[in-house]
Protein backbone atom coordinates (compact mmCIF):
# COMPACT_ATOMS: atom_id res chain seq x y z
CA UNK A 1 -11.67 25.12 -5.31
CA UNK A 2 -8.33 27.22 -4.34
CA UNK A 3 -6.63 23.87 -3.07
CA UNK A 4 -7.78 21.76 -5.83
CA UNK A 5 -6.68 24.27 -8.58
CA UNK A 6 -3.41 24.01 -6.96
CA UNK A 7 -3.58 20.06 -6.79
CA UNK A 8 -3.97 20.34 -10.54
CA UNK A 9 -1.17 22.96 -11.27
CA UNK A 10 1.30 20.78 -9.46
CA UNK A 11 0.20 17.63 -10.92
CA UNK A 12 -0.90 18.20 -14.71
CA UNK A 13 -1.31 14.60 -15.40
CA UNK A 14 -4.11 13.88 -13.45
CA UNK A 15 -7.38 13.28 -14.25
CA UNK A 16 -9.14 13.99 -11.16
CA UNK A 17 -12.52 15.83 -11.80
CA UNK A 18 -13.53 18.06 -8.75
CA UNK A 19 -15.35 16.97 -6.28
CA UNK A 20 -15.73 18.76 -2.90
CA UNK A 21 -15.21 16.40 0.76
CA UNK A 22 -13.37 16.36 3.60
CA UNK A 23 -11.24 13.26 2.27
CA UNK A 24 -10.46 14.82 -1.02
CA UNK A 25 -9.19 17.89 0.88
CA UNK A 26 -6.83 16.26 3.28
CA UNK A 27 -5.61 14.53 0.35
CA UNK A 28 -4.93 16.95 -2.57
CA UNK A 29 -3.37 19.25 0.54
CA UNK A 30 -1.14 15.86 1.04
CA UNK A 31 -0.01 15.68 -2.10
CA UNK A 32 0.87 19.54 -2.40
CA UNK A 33 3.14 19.91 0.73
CA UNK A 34 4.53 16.81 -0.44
CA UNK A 35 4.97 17.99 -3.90
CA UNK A 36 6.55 21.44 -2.35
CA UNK A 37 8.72 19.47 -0.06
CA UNK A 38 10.28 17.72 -3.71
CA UNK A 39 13.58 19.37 -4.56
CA UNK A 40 13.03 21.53 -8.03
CA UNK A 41 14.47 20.33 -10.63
CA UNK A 42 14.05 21.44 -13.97
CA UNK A 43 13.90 18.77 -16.75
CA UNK A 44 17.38 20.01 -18.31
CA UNK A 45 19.38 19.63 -15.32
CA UNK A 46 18.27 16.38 -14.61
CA UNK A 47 21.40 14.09 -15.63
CA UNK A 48 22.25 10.18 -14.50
CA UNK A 49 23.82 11.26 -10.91
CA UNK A 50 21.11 13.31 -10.00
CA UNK A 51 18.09 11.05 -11.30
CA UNK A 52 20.35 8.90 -9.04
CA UNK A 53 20.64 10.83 -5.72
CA UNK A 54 16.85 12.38 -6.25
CA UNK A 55 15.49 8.62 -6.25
CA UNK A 56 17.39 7.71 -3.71
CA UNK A 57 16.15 10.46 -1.31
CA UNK A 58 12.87 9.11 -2.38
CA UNK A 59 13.39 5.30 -1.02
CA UNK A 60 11.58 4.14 2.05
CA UNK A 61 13.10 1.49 4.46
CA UNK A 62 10.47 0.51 6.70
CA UNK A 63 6.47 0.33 5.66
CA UNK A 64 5.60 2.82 8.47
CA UNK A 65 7.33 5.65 5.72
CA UNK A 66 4.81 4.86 2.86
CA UNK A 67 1.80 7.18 2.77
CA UNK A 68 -1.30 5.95 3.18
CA UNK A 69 -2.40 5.34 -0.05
CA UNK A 70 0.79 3.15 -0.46
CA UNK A 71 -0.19 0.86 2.53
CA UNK A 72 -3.60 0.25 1.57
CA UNK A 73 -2.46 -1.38 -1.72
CA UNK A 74 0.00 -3.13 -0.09
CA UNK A 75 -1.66 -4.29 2.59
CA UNK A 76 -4.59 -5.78 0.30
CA UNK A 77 -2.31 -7.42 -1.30
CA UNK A 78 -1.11 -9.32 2.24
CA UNK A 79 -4.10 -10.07 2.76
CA UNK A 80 -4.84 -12.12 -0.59
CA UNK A 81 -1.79 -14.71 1.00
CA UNK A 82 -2.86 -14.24 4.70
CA UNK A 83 -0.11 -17.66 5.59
CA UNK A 84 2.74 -16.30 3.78
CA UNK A 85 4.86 -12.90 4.28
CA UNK A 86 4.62 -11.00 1.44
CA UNK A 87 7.06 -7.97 1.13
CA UNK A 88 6.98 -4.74 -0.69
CA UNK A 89 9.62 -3.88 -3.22
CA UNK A 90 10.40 -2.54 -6.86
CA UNK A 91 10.06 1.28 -7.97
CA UNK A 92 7.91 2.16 -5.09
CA UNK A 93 10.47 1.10 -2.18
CA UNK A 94 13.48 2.11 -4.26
CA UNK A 95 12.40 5.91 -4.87
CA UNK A 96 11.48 5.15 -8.47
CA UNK A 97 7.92 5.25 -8.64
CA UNK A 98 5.49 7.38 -10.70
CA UNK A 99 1.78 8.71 -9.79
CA UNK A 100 -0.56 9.58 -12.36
CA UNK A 101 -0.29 13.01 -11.04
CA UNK A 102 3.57 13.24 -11.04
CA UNK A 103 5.10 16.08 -12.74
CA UNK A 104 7.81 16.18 -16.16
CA UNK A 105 10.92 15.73 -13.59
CA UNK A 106 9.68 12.70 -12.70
CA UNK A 107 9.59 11.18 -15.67
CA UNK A 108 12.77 12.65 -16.84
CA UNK A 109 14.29 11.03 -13.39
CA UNK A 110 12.86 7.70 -14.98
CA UNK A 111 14.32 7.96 -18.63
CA UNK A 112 17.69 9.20 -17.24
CA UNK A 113 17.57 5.42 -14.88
CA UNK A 114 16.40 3.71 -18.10
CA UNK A 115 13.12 2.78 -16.53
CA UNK A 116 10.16 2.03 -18.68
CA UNK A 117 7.63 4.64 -19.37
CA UNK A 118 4.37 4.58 -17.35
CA UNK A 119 1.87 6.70 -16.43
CA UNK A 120 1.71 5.16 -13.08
CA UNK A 121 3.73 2.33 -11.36
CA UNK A 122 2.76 -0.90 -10.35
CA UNK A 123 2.90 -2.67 -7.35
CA UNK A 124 5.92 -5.25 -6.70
CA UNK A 125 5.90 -7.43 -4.23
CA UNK A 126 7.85 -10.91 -3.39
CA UNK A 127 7.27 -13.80 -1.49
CA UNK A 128 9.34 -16.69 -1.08
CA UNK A 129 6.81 -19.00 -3.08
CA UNK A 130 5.55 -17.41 -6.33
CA UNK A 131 1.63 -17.60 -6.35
CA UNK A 132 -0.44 -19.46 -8.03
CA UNK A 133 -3.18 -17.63 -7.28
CA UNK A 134 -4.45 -14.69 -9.50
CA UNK A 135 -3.15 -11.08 -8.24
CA UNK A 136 -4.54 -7.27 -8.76
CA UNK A 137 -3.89 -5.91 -12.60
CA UNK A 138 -2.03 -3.03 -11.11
CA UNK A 139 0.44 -5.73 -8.86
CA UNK A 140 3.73 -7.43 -10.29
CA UNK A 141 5.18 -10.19 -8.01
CA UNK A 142 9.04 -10.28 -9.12
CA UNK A 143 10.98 -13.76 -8.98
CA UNK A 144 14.31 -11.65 -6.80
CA UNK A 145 14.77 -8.68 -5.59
CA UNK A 146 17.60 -6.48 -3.47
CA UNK A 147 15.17 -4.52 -1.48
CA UNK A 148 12.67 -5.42 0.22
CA UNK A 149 10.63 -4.20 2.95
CA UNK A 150 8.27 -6.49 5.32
CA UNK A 151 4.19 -5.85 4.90
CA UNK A 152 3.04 -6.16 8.33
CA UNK A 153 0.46 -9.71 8.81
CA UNK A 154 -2.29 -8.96 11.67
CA UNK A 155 -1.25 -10.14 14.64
CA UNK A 156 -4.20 -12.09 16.07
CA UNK A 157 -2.08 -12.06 19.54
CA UNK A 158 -3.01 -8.78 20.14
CA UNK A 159 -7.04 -10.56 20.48
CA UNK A 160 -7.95 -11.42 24.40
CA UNK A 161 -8.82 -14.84 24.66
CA UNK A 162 -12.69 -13.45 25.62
CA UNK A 163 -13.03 -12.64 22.29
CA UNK A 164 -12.07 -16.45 20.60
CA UNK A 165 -15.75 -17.66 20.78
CA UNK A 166 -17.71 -14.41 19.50
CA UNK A 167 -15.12 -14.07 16.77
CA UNK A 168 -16.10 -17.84 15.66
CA UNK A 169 -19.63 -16.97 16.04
CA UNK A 170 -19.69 -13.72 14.43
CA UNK A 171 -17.37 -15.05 11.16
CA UNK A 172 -20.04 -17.99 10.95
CA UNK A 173 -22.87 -15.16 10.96
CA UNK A 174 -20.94 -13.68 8.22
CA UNK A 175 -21.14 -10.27 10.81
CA UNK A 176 -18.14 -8.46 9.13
CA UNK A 177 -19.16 -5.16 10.48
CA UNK A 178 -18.80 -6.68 13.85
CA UNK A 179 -15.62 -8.36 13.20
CA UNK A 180 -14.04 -5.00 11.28
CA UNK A 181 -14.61 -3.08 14.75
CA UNK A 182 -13.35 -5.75 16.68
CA UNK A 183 -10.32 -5.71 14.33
CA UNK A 184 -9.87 -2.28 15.12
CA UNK A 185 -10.69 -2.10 18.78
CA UNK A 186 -7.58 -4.46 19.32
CA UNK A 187 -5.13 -2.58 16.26
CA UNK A 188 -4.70 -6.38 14.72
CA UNK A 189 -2.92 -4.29 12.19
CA UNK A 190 -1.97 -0.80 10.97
CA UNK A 191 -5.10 -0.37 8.97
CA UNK A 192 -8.40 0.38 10.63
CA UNK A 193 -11.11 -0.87 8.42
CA UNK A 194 -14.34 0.77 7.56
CA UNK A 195 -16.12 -0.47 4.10
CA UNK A 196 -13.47 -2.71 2.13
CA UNK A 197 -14.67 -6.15 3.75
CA UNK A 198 -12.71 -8.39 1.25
CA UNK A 199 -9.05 -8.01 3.49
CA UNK A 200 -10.99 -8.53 6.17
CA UNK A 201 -12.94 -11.99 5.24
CA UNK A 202 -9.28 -13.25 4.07
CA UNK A 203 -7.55 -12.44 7.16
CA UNK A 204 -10.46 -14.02 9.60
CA UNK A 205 -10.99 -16.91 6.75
CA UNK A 206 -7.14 -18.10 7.64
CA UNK A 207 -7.15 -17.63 11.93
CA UNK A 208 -10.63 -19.43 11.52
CA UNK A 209 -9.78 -22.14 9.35
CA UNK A 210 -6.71 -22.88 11.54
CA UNK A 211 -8.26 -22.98 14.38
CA UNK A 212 -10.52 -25.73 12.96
CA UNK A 213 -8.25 -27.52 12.04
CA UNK A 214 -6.30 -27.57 15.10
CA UNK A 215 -2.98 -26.60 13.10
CA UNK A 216 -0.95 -23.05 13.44
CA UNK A 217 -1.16 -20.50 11.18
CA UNK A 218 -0.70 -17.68 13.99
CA UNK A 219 -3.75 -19.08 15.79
CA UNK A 220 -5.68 -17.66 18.65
């Protein structure tokens, strides 16, 4: 209860009710140190240059910085165009982002860099084709962008070649317990899946279907 009180204290905003597990600990702990980590700024001394310099100190240039939380998102929404590279960009690469559980300074960072009020930031991404096909409420894709940073695909060349026929047979069995440990017996990507099947059907859907068709999406 100690930690969680002190989740809440840090982050007014949010609406988490309490409940107690492992996961909720690590997390709330997470966002403390990280919180504590922040400089302090008060909301009067915030002015243009150091909204600037304090959003700046919170950009990320490569997708290995972004917590966890931050890559999931992300990396759901690489999986919904499995033959494209999508990259991540906007607020949350550039330091400007906001969390539901953010405190005053942060918003004051925001208004002094004329950024819209939110409660929480969305999700921008780009590709070099805009999609036709529908995206998450809490994603924007943006038409151009100055930063960017590359969402890792899977990389299906990390599979042995043993493995080609059993992961045709086990995506035709619809076995996507099977297929999410064999996913993460080989690392075919950062994440390592354990109950959100829908990346997981997309990603096999697209080495699958390219192998059947004999053409090269990044086949096996």
């Amino acid at each position: 209860m100690e930690v969680y009180a002190e989740f809440i204290r840090l982050h007014p905003k949010s609406k988490e009710v309490f409940i107690l597990s492992d996961e909720n600990l690590k997390r709330w702990r997470w966002h403390i140190e990280n919180i504590k980590a922040m400089p302090h700024l008060e909301r009067i001394e915030i002015n243009g240059a150091l909204a600037r310099d304090w959003a700046d100190a919170r950009k990320f240039y490569d997708f290995s910085e972004l917590p966890k939380y931050m890559k999931t998102r992300y990396s759901i929404l690489s999986s919904l165009f499995p033959d494209r590279q999508v990259y991540a960009c906007g607020s949350r690469i550039n330091g400007e982002y906001v969390e539901d559980w953010s405190g005053p300074e942060v918003d004051e960072m925001r208004a002094q860099l004329m950024k819209q009020v939110k409660r929480t930031s969305d999700y921008d991404f780009f590709m070099d084709i805009p999609p036709k096909e529908p995206i998450p409420e809490w994603a924007d894709f943006v038409l151009r962008t100055e930063r960017k940073i590359e969402i890792p695909m899977w990389d299906f060349s990390k599979l042995p070649e043993s493995e080609y026929e059993n992961v045709k047979e086990l995506y035709e069995a619809q076995d996507w317990s099977k297929l999410i440990l064999i996913h993460n017996k080989y690392q075919l990507s950062f994440n390592s899946y354990c109950c959100d099947e829908a990346p997981v059907k997309r990603w096999y859907k697209w080495i699958i279907d390219g192998i059947n068709d004999k053409t090269e999406p990044g086949t096996i």
